[in-house]
Protein backbone atom coordinates (compact mmCIF):
# COMPACT_ATOMS: atom_id res chain seq x y z
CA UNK A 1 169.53 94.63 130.68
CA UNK A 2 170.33 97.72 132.72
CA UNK A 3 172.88 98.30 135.27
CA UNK A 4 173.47 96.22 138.27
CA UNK A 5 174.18 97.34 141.54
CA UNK A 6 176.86 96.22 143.37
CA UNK A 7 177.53 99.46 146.04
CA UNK A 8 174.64 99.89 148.60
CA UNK A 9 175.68 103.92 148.36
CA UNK A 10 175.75 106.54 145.97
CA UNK A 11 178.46 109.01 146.12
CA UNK A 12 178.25 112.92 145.15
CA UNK A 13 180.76 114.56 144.81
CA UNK A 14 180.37 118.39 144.16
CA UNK A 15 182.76 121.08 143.63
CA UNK A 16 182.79 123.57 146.54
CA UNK A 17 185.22 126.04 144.98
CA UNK A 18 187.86 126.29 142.09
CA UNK A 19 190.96 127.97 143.31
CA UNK A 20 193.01 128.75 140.17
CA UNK A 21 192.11 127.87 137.02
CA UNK A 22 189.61 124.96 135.91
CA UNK A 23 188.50 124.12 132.47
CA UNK A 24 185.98 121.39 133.76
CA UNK A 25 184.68 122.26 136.89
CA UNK A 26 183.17 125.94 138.64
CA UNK A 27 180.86 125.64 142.08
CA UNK A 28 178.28 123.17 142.52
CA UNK A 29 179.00 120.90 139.55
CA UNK A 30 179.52 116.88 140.33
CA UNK A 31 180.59 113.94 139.93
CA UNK A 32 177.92 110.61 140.54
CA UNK A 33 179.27 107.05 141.56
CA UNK A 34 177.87 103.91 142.25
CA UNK A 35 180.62 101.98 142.42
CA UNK A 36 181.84 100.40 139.93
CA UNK A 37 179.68 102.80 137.95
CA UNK A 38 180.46 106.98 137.18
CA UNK A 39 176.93 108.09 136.69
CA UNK A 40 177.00 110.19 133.80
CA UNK A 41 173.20 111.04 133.34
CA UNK A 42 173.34 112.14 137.05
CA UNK A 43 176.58 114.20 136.37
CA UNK A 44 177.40 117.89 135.24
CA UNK A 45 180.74 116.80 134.19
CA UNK A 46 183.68 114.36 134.62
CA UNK A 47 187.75 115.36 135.24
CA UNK A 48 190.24 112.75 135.36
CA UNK A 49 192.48 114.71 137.29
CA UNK A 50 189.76 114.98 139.96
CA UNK A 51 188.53 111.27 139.41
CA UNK A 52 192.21 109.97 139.31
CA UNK A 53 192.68 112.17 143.02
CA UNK A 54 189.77 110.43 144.50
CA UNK A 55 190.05 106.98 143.17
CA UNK A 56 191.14 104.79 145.49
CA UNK A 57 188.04 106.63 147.89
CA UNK A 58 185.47 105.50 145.99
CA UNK A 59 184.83 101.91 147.04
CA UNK A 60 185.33 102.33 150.56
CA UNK A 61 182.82 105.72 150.53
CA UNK A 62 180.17 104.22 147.82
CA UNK A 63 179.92 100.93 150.82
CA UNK A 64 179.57 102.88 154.17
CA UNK A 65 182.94 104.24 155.15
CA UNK A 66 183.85 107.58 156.31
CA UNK A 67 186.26 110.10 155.56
């Protein structure tokens, strides 16, 4: 069956620095979406602290809209 496509955009996000401490992420690791998918073959590595921070993002980024 395979996954359908519902977001006309993919989203990557990638770590541009770690200030502190991170157990998950360092520089240039990422994060994949297609919303309502996290693309885990396409990822280094997934944080819900980061994911959780960025969730309500997502949808509007994965279809077209701008920071």
């Amino acid at each position: 069956a395979g996954r359908k496509h519902f977001a006309p955009y993919k989203l990557i996000i990638e770590v541009a620095e770690v200030r502190g401490y991170c157990p998950v992420f360092e520089p240039g690791d990422r994060m994949v979406v297609e919303t309502p998918y996290l693309i885990l073959e396409e990822s280094t590595a997934v944080c819900v602290h980061a994911l959780s921070c960025l969730m309500t993002f997502l949808t509007p980024l994965c279809h077209g809209a701008s920071f």
